[in-house]
Every structure is written in structure tokens, then in C-alpha cells.
Protein backbone atom coordinates (compact mmCIF):
# COMPACT_ATOMS: atom_id res chain seq x y z
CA UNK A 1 6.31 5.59 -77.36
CA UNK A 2 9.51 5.64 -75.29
CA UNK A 3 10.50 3.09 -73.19
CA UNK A 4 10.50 3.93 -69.37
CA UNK A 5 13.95 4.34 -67.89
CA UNK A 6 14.37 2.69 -64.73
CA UNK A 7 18.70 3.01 -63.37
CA UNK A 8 18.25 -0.78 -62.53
CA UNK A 9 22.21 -0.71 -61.98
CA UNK A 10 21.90 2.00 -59.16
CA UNK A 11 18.65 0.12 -57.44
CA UNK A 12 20.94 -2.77 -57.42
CA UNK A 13 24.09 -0.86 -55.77
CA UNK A 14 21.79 0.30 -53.16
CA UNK A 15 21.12 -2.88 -52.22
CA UNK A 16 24.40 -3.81 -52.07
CA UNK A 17 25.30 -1.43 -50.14
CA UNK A 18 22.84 -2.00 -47.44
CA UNK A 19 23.26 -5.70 -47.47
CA UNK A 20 26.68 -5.26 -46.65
CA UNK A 21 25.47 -2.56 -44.06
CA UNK A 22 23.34 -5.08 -42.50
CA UNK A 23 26.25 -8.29 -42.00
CA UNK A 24 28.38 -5.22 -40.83
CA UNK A 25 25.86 -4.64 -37.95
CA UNK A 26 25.49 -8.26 -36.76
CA UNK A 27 28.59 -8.88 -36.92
CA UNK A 28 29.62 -6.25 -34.49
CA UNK A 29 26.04 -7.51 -32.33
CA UNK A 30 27.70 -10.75 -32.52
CA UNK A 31 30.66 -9.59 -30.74
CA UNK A 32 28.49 -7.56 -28.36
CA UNK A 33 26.03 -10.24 -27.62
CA UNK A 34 29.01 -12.66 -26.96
CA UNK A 35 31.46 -10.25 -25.12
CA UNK A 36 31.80 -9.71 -21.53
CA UNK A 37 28.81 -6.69 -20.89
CA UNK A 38 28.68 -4.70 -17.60
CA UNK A 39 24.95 -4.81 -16.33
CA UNK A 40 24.69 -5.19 -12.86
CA UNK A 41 22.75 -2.54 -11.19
CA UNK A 42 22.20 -0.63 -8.21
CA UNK A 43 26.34 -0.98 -7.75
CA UNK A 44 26.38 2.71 -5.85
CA UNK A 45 28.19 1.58 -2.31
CA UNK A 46 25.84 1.46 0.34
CA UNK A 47 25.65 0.13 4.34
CA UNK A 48 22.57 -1.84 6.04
CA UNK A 49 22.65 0.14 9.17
CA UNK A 50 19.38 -1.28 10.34
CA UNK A 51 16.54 -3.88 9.66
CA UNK A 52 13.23 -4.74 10.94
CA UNK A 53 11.87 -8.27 9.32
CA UNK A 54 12.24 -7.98 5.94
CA UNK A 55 12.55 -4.36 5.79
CA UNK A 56 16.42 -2.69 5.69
CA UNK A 57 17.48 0.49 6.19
CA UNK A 58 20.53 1.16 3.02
CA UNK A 59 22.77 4.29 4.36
CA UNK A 60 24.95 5.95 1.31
CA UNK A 61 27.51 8.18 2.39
CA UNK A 62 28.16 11.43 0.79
CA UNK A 63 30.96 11.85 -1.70
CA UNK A 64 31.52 15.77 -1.24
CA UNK A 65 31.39 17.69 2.19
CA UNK A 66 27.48 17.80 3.43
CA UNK A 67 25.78 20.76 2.19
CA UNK A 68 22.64 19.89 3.91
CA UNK A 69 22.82 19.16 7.73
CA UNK A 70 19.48 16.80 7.90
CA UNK A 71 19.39 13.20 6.25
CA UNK A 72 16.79 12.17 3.70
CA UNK A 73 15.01 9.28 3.66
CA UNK A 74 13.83 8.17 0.47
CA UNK A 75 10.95 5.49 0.49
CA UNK A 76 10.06 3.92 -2.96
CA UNK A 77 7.04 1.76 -4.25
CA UNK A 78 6.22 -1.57 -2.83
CA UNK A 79 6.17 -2.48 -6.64
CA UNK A 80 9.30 -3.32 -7.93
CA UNK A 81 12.55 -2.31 -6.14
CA UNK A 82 14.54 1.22 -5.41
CA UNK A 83 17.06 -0.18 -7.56
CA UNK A 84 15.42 1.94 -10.49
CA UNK A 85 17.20 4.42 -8.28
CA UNK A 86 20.66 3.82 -8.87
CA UNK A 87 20.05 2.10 -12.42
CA UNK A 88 23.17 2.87 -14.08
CA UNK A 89 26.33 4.73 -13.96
CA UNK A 90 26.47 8.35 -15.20
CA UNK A 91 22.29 8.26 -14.47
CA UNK A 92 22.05 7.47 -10.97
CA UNK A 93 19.78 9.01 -8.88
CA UNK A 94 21.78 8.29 -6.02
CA UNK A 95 24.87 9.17 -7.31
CA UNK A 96 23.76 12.50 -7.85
CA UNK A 97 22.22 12.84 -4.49
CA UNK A 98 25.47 12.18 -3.35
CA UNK A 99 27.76 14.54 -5.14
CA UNK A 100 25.25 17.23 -4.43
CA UNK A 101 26.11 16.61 -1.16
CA UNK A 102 23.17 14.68 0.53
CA UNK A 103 22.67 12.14 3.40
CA UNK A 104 21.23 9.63 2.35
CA UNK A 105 19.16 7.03 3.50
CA UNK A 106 16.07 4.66 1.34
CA UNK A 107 13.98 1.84 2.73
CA UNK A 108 14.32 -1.68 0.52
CA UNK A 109 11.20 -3.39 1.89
CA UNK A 110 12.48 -6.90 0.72
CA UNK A 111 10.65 -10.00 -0.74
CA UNK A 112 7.20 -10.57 1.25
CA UNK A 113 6.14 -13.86 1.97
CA UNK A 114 3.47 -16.25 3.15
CA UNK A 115 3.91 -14.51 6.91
CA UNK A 116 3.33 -10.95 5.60
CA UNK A 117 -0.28 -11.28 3.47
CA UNK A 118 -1.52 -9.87 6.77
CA UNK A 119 0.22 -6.88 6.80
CA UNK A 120 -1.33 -3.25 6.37
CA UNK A 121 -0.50 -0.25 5.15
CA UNK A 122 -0.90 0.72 8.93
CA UNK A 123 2.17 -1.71 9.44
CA UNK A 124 3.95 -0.45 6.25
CA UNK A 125 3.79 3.40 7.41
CA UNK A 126 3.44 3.07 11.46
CA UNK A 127 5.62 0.27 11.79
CA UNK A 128 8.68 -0.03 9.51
CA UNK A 129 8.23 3.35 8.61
CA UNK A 130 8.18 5.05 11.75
CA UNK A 131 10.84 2.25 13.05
CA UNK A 132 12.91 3.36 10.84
CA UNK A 133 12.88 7.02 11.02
CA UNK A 134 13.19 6.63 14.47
CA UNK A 135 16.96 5.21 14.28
CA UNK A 136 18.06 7.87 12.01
CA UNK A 137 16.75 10.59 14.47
CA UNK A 138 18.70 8.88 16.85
CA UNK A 139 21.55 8.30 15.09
CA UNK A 140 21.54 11.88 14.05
CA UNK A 141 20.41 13.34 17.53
CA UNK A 142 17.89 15.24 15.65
CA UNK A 143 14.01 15.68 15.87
CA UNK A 144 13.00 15.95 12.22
CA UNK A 145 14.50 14.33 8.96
CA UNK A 146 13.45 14.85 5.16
CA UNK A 147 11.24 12.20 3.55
CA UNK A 148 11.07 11.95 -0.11
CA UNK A 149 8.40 9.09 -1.87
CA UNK A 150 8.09 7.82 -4.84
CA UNK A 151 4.70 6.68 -6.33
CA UNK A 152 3.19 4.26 -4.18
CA UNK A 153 5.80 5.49 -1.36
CA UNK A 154 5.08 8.38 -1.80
CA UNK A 155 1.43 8.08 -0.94
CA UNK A 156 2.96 6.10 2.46
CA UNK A 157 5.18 9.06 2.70
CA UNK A 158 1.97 11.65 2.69
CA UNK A 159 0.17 9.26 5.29
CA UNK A 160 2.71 9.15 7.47
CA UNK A 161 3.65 13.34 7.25
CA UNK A 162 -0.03 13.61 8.15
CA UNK A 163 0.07 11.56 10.93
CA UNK A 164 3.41 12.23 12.26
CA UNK A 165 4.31 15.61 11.36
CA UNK A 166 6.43 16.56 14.02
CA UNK A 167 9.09 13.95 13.01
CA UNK A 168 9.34 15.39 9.34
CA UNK A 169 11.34 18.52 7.94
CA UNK A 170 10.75 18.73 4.40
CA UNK A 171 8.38 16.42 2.74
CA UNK A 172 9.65 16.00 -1.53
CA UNK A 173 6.63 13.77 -3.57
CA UNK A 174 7.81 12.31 -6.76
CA UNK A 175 4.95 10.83 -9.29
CA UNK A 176 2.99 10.19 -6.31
CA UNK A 177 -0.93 9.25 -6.94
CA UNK A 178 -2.93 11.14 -3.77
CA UNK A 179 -5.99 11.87 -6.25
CA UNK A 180 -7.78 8.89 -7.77
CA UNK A 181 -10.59 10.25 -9.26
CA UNK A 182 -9.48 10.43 -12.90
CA UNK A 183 -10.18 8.27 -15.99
CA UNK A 184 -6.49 9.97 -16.85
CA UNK A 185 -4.96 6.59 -17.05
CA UNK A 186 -5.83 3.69 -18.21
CA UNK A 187 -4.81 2.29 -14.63
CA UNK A 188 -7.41 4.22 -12.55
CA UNK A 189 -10.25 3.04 -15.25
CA UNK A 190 -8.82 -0.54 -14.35
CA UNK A 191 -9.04 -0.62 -10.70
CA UNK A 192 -12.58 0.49 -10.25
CA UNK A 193 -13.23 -3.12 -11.23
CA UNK A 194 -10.95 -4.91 -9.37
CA UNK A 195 -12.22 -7.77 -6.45
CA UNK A 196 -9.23 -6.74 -4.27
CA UNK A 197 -10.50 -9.49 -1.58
CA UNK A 198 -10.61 -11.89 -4.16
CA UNK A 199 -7.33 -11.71 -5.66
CA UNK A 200 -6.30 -11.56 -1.89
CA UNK A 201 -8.59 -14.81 -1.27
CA UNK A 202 -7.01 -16.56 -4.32
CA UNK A 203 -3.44 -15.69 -4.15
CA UNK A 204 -2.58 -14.11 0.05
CA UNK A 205 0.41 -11.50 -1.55
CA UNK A 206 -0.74 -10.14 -4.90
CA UNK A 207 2.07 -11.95 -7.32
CA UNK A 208 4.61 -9.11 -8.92
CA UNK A 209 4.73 -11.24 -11.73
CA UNK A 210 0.97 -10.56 -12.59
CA UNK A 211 1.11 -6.86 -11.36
CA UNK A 212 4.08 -6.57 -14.27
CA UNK A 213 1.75 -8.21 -17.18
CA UNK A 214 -1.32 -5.76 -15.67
CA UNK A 215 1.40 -2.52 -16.07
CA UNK A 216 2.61 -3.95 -19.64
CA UNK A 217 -0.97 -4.15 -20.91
CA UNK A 218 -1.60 -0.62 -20.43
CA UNK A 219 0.45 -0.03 -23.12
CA UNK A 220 1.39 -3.10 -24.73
CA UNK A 221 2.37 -1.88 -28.01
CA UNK A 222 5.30 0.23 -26.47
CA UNK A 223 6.15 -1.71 -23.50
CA UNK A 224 6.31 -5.04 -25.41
CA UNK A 225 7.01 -4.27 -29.36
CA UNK A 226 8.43 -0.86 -29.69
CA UNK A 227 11.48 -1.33 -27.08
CA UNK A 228 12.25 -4.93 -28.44
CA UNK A 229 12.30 -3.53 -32.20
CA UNK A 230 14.60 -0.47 -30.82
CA UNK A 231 16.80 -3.11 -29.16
CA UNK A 232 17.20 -5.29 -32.12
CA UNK A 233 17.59 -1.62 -34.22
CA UNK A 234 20.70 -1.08 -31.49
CA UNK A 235 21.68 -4.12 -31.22
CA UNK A 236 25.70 -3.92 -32.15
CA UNK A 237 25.36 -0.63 -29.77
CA UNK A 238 27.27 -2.15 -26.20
CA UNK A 239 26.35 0.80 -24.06
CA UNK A 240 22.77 0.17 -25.84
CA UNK A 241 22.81 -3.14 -25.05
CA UNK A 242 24.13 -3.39 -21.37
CA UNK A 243 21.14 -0.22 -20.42
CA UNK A 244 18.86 -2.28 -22.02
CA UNK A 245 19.50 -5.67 -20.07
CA UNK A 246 20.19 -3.56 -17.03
CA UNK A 247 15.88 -2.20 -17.31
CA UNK A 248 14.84 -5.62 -18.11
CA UNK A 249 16.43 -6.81 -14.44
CA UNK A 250 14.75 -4.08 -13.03
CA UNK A 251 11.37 -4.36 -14.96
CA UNK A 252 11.48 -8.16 -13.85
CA UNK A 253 12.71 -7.96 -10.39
CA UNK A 254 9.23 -7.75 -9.11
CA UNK A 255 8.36 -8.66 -5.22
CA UNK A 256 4.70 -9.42 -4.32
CA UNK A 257 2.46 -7.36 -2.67
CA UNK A 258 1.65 -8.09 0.88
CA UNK A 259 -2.16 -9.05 0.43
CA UNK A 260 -4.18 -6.48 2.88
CA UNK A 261 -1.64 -3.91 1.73
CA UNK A 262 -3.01 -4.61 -1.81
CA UNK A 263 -6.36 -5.04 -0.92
CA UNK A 264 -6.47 -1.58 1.23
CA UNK A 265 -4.71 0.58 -1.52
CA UNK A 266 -6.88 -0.40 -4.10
CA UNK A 267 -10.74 -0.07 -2.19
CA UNK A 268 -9.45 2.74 0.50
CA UNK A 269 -7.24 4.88 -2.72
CA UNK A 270 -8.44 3.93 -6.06
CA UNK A 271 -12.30 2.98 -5.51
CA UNK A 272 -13.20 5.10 -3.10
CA UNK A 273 -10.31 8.17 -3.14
CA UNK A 274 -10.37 8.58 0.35
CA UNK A 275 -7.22 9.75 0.90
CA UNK A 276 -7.87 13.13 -0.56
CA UNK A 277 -10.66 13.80 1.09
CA UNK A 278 -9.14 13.24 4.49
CA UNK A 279 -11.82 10.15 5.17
CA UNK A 280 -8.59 7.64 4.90
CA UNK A 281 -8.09 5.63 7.89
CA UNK A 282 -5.24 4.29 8.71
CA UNK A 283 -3.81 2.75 12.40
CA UNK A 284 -6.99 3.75 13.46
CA UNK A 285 -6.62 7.18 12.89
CA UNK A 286 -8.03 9.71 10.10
CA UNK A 287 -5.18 10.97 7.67
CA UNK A 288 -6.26 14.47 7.54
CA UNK A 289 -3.68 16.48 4.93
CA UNK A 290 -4.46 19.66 6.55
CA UNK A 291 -2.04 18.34 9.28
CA UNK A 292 1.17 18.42 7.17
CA UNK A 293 2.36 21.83 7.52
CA UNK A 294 5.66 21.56 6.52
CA UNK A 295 7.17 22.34 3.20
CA UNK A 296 6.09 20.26 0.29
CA UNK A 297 8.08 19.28 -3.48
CA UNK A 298 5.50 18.06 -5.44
CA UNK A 299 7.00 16.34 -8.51
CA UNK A 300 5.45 14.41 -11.35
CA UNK A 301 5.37 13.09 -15.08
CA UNK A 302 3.37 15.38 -18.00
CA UNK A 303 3.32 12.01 -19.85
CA UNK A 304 2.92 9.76 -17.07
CA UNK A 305 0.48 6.79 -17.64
CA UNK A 306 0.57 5.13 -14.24
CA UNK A 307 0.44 8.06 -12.78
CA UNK A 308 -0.78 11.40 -14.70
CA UNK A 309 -0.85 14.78 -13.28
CA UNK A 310 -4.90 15.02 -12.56
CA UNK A 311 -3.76 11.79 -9.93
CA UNK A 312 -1.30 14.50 -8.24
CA UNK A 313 -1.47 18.25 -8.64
CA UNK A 314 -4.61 18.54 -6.01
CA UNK A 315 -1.79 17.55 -3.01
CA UNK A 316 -0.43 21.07 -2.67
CA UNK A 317 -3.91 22.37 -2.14
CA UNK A 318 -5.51 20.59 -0.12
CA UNK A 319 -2.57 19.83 2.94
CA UNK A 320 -1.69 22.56 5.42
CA UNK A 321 1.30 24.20 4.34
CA UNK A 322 1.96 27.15 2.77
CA UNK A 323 5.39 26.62 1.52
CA UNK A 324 4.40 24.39 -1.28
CA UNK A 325 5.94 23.92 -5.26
CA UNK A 326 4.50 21.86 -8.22
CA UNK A 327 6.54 20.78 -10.69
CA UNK A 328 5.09 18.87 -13.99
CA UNK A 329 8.32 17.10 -15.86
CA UNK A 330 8.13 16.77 -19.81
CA UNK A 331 8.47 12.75 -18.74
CA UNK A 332 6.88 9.85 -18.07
CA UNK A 333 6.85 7.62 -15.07
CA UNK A 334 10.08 5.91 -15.26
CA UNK A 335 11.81 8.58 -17.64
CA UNK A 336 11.74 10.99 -14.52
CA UNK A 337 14.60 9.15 -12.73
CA UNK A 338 16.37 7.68 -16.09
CA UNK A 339 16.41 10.32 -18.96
CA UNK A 340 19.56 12.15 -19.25
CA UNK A 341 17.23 15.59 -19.63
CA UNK A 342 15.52 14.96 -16.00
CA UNK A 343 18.72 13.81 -14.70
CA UNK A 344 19.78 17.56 -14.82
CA UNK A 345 17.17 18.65 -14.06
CA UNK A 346 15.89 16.76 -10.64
CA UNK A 347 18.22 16.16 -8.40
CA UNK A 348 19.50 19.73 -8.22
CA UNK A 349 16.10 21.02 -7.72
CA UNK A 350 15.57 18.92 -5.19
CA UNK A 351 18.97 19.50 -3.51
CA UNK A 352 18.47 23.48 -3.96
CA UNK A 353 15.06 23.37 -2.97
CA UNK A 354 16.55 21.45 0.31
CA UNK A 355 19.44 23.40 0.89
CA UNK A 356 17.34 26.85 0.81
CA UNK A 357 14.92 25.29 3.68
CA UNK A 358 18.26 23.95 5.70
CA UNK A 359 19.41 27.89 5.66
CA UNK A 360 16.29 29.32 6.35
CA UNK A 361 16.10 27.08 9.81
CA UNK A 362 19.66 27.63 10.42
CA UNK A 363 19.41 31.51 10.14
CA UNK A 364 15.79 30.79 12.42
CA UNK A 365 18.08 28.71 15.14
CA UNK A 366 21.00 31.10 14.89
CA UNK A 367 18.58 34.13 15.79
CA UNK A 368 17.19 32.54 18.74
CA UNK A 369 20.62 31.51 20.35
CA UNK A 370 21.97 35.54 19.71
CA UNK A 371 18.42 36.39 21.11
CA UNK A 372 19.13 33.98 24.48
CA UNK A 373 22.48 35.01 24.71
CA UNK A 374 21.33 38.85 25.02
CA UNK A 375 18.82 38.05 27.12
CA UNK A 376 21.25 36.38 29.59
CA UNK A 377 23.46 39.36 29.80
């Protein structure tokens, strides 16, 4: 019986040549980790043009000649910041909005504090909203803007299209929950059992720092192991490295939830889906969708976990326009705004789908002036 042949010698080159692979790496992550790295975010030029409490108004000018006459507002989550907006360079959000040609205008609602555990989502959309729509139509000299929302914004934005549609244009939904009646998400199974008034009770602004732990539990082995292994897996990668650190600022630069805000989103949205069903109440009046008749973008994630596309592909149905357009990313809730693939693929959708409504009233307003003129004579 022969003796089994095993090529020890090339087992042990192998080896070698990994470990030497390996002290390669970290040496170059040594000279990453202690080098000078450029993460600061959100670094997109901008002007606060106006501000109501804690609530301003950013203005970003366009880099290229206007191609669409009206302004758009963008109004993002109370959870977390807009930052995720302008994120990095070469992936911006804004940046693109801007060399497309855009307006642009987005709420940062600030840190809440002690004061604001009182406040509404009547004072969120009627109030600061409304406040702040009002200065750009005056700024402008112009009835109507577009509003774009994101997420939780997004269902503000809805509310306040529904009840003030004759200040809004175009309205543009991105990941934006308006259905809650799914177990599509671990999130909406979650809430169903929350004590909103207890939380409130215990804590007056719902802490962003245990909103954040709730949001990395609903997938705790990818939002807490996978991207650390991939990090240490990239870690003599610089550009890697400084996008990494630049979504853990982000991730971590949480602001509290004013506490009736919280408290009404989760009984009046998630518990009780009222907002789809035109029952929602809000300033004392019913938020029936039928009302928003103007032209609606309805964005979202395929592989969205906070927000999955049972939670908003009902919207286009159920409000009053006609002029409506779903579109289901191959994404997730974050990857939407940050993946180089939906990077190409959002923002000039959204500026085309803009700039084809912007011609169509144009052509509308240029009729009726030749029609006046001819009339005169």
C-alpha cells in the first residue's frame, strides 16, 4: 500500500504567501487609519435663508443655468438628518440636483428639546411646513412650488398636498410609508405593540439614540456584523474607509423625536392606518387624498425593510390625480440615495419627470396670453 502524497512544500508556500499578503494589508490600514482622511459630510454649499424655532430653511444654488423655473422643496424624515442627502462627493443627491439644473431648497428641522415634546404633526406640517413654503412663494413671486419627501417627510409632505393643494405644483414621494397595513417589515409587525403614550410619559421626545438600536435590531446581523467585517475586509482601502466613517456620522447623528409627534405617527399611521383611508386628522381637519390632484412621483425601495413597497404603492390610487408614476428601485432604503446604480438613475428621473410638467404649464400659460392678446385686438 502506497503512501498518500500530500505537496506539504506547496501548502506551506501558500501560506506564506498569504501571511505576507495579510502584514501587506495592515500595513497600508495602518497608514490609512493614521493618515489625514476626508469625512466630513453634507459639505455641498448651502445658505439659511430662513428659520422658524428650530426649524431652517437651507437654499442651494444651482450650478448650471435653471432648467426648471419652480423651486423644490425637499423635506426629509424627522429621524436622522437630510445630511444622508449630500453624503459624499461624486454621490450627492444634492449635487446632482444641482447640475441638473434645480432650485433647491430642504427643511433641517434641528435638535428638539424639552420645549418641543408638545409639538404635533399638525405643528410639523401646518406650521413650519406651511411657514416655510410660504417664504419661498414669496421670494419667488409664485403661487405653487414642488415638494419632494422622503420617508417620514414624505408622509408630512402627502398631508400637507392634501390639505393645501393649491400651494403645490408637483408632489415627488421617495420611500414614503402612506399604507401601514402590512406585516412586510419587520417594523410595521413592531409598532402594533408599541405604548406610544408611555414611551412619551417616560421619556417627553422619543430618544434617537433608542430609535437607532430599534432600526439596527431589525436586522442586526447586517446592520451590526456584516458592515463591520466588510470594513475590517477594506480596511487599507482610504476611499473605503473615509465612506465608511462618513455613514457611521450619519447613522449616529440621530435627533429625538418631538413626543406627540411620535406618539401621533405611531397610533394615527401604524396602529390604526388612518391615513390611507382618509380618516387621518390632522389641524383639525380630515386628510382626504382624493384632494391632491396634482401630479404625483411615487418612488420606493424593492428591498426596502423600513419601508417595503406593500407600505407605498396604494398612494397613486387612492389620491385624486390622474397624472401619477410608480417607480419600484432594485434598492433598499438607504441604497436609494447612496448606490452609485440609483445615483443614475434618480435624480434624472426626477429632474425629467419635472422638467416635462414645467413645459407642459409653460406651453398652458403661453396659450392663454396669445389667446388674451387676440382677444384684445
Amino acid at each position: 500500500m502506497s503512501e498518500p502524497k500530500i505537496a506539504v512544500d506547496l501548502i506551506l508556500e501558500k501560506l506564506a504567501e498569504e501571511t505576507e499578503r495579510t502584514q501587506e494589508r495592515f500595513r497600508k490600514a495602518k497608514d490609512v487609519l493614521l493618515g489625514k482622511l476626508d469625512t466630513d459630510i453634507a459639505t455641498t454649499p448651502y445658505e439659511v435663508v430662513y428659520q422658524i424655532d428650530r426649524v431652517k430653511l437651507k437654499h442651494y444654488k444651482p450650478k448650471v443655468k435653471r432648467s426648471i423655473k419652480t423651486p423644490l422643496l425637499v423635506v426629509y424624515a424627522l429621524i436622522n438628518r437630510e445630511t444622508m442627502l449630500d453624503l459624499q462627493p461624486g454621490r450627492s443627491v444634492v449635487q446632482n440636483f444641482l447640475n441638473e439644473g434645480l432650485d433647491l431648497y430642504m427643511i433641517d428641522w434641528g435638535y428638539p428639546t424639552r420645549k418641543d415634546k408638545f409639538l404635533g404633526i399638525d405643528d410639523h406640517v401646518n406650521v413650519y411646513m406651511d411657514s416655510v413654503i410660504d417664504f419661498i412663494r414669496k421670494k419667488h413671486k409664485i403661487k405653487k412650488i414642488n415638494l419632494m419627501g422622503i420617508c417620514m417627510g414624505g408622509t408630512f409632505s402627502v398631508i400637507y398636498t392634501a390639505l393645501h393643494p393649491d400651494k403645490i405644483k408637483n408632489l415627488i414621494t421617495t420611500v414614503t410609508p402612506t399604507n401601514f397595513d402590512t406585516d412586510k417589515g419587520l417594523l410595521h409587525i413592531w409598532t402594533r405593540q408599541i405604548d406610544a403614550k408611555k414611551l412619551v410619559r417616560a421619556y417627553g421626545n422619543m430618544p434617537g439614540d433608542i430609535l437607532n438600536l430599534g432600526f439596527l435590531l431589525l436586522n442586526p446581523a447586517r446592520l451590526m456584523i456584516d458592515k463591520y467585517v466588510g470594513f475590517l475586509e477594506n480596511i487599507d482601502n482610504k476611499t473605503f474607509v473615509e465612506n465608511f466613517i462618513r455613514m457611521e456620522k450619519w447613522i449616529f447623528d440621530s435627533p429625538d423625536v418631538p413626543g406627540e409627534t411620535f406618539r401621533q405617527f405611531i397610533e394615527d399611521c401604524y396602529q390604526k392606518n388612518l391615513l390611507i383611508q382618509n380618516k387621518m386628522v390632522v389641524g383639525g381637519k380630515k386628510v382626504d387624498l382624493r384632494k391632491i390632484k396634482v401630479p404625483l412621483l411615487n418612488i420606493y425601495g424593492k428591498f426596502d425593510h423600513l419601508v417595503p413597497p406593500e407600505a407605498c404603492e396604494l398612494l397613486t390610487k387612492k389620491i385624486g390625480s390622474k397624472d401619477t408614476e410608480d417607480i419600484c428601485l432594485d434598492t433598499g432604503h438607504i441604497g436609494i440615495y447612496v448606490s452609485s446604480k440609483c445615483q443614475r438613475e434618480l435624480v434624472p428621473k426626477i429632474a425629467q419627470w419635472l422638467k416635462e410638467r414645467d413645459k407642459t404649464v409653460r406651453k398652458t400659460a403661453k396659450k392663454k396670453k396669445t389667446a388674451s392678446k387676440a382677444k384684445a385686438k
